[in-house]
Protein backbone atom coordinates (compact mmCIF):
# COMPACT_ATOMS: atom_id res chain seq x y z
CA UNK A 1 27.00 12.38 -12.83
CA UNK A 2 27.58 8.83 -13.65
CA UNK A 3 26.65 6.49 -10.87
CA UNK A 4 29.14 3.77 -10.29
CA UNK A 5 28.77 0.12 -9.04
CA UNK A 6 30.65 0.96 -5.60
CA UNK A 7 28.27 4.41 -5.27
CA UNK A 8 24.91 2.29 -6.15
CA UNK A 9 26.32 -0.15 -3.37
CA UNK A 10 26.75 2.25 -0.74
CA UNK A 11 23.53 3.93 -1.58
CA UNK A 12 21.70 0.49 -1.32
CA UNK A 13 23.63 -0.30 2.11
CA UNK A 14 22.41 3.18 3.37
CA UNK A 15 18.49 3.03 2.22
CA UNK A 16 18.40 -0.35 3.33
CA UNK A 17 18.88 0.65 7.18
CA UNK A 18 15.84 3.48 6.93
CA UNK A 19 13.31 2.17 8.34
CA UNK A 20 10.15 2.50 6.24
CA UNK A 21 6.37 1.94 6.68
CA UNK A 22 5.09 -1.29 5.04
CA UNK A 23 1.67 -1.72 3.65
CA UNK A 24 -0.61 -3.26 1.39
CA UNK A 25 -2.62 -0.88 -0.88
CA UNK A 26 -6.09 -3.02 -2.40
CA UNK A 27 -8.57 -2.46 -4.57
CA UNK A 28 -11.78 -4.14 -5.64
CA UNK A 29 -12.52 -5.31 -9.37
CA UNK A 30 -15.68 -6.23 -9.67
CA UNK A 31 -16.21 -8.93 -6.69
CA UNK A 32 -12.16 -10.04 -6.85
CA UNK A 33 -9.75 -8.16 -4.65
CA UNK A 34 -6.61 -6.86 -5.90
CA UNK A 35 -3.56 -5.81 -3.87
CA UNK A 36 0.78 -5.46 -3.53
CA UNK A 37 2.64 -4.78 -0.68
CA UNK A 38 4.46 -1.06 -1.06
CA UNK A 39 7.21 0.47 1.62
CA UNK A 40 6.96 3.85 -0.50
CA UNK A 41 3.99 5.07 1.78
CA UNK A 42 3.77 8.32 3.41
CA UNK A 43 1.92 11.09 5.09
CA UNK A 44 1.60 14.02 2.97
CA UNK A 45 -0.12 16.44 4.96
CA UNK A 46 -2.18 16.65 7.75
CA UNK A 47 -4.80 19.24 6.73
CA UNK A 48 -6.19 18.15 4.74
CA UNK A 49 -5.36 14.88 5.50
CA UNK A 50 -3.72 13.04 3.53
CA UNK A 51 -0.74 10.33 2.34
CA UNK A 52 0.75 9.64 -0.37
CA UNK A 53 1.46 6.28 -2.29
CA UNK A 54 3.74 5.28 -5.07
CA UNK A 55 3.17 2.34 -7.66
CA UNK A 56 4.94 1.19 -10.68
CA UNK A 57 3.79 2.86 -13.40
CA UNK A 58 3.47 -0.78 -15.21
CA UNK A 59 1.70 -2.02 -12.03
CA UNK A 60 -1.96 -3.79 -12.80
CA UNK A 61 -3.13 -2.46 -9.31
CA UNK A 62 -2.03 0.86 -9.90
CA UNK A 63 -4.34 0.80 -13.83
CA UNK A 64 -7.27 -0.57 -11.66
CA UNK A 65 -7.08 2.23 -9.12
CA UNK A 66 -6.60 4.78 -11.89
CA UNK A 67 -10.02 3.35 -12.94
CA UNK A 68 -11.70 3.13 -10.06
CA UNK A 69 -10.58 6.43 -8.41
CA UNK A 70 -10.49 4.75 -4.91
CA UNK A 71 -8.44 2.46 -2.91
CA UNK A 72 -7.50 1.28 0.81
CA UNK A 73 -4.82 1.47 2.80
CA UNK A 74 -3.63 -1.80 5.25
CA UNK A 75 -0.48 -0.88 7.45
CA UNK A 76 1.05 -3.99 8.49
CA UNK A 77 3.40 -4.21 11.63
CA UNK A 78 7.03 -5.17 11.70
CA UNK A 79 5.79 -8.63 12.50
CA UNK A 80 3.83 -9.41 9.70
CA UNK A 81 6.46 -9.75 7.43
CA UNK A 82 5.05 -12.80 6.42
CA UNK A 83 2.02 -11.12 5.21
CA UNK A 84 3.76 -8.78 3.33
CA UNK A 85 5.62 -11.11 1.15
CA UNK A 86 2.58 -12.75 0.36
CA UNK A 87 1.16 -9.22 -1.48
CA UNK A 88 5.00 -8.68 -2.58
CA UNK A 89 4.57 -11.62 -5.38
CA UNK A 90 3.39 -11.51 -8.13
CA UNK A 91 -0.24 -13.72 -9.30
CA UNK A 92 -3.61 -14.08 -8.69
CA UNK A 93 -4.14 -15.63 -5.47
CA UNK A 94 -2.67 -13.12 -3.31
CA UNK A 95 -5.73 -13.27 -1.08
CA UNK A 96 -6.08 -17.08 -0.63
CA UNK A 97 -6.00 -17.93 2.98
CA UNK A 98 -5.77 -14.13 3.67
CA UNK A 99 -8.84 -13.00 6.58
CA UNK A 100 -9.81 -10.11 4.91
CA UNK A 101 -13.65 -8.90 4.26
CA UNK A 102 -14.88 -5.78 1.87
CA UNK A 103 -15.35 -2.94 3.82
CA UNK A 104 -16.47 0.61 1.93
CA UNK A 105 -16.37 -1.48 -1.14
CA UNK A 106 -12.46 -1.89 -0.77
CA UNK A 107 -10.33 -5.60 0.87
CA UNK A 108 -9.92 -4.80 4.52
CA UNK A 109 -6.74 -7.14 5.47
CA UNK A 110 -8.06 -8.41 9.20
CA UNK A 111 -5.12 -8.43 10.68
CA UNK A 112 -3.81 -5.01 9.27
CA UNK A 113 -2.66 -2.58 12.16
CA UNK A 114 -4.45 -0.03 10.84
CA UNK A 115 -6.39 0.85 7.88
CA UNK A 116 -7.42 4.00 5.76
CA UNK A 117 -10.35 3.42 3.55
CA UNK A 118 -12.23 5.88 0.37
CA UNK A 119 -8.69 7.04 -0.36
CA UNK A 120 -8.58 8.78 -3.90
CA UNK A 121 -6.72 9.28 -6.71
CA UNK A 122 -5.79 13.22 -6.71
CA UNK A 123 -4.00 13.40 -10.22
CA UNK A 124 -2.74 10.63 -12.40
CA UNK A 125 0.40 10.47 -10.89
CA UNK A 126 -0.65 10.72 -7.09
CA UNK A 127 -2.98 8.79 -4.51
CA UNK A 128 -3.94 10.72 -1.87
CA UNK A 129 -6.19 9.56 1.02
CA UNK A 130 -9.28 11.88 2.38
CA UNK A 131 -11.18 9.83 4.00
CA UNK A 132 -13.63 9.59 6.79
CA UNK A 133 -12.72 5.92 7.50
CA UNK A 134 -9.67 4.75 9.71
CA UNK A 135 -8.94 2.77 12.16
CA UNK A 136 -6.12 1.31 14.66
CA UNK A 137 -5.68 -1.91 16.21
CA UNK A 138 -4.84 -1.48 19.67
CA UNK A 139 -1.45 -3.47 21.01
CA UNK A 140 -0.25 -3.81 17.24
């Protein structure tokens, strides 16, 4: 089937109006955190639990979690928008005037709604969270 510029369109007008879960997924190298906002976040099942998150394969995070095994999870609201076009960009500083502190040895964003921590990498291709750390900001 050969996609045309009208189909791509419509297809973009349509996936544009789901509304998706937005996040940013960190990891620690060394003592400098990493991290990149994603919308392709989900829960994958619920025993045991876990969710599933998708990187570019080119991605730098995505190599340094493949090396590490581990990484965290900081859900972000629908007003933090903000926020998550800071960890959309691309570059170093991500994290400069970010509150965040290391928690579990992974960046904890402060003002993350929630947060899943000691998630792991299940296979090359997917991270999975089983964790014994979460939490939830209440009123967010």
């Amino acid at each position: 089937m050969t996609t045309t510029p009208d189909l791509r369109t419509a297809f973009t007008e349509v996936m544009a109006a789901v509304p998706t879960p937005v996040s940013v997924v960190t990891a620690m190298d060394g003592d400098r955190p990493h991290g990149t906002t994603v919308s392709a976040f989900a829960s994958l099942s619920l025993n045991p639990p876990m969710v599933l998150v998708s990187l570019d394969q080119n991605s730098a995070l995505l190599q340094l979690i493949r090396a590490r095994g581990r990484f965290g999870v900081n859900v972000l609201s629908g007003a933090q928008s903000t926020l998550a076009r800071t960890f959309a960009g691309k570059g170093d500083a991500k994290f400069a005037g970010v509150s965040w502190h290391e928690q579990d040895g992974l960046p904890h964003i402060a003002e993350a709604t929630a947060w899943l921590s000691e998630c792991h990498v299940a296979d090359r291709r997917m991270c999975t969270w089983r964790s014994r750390q979460r939490r939830r900001t209440a009123g967010r």
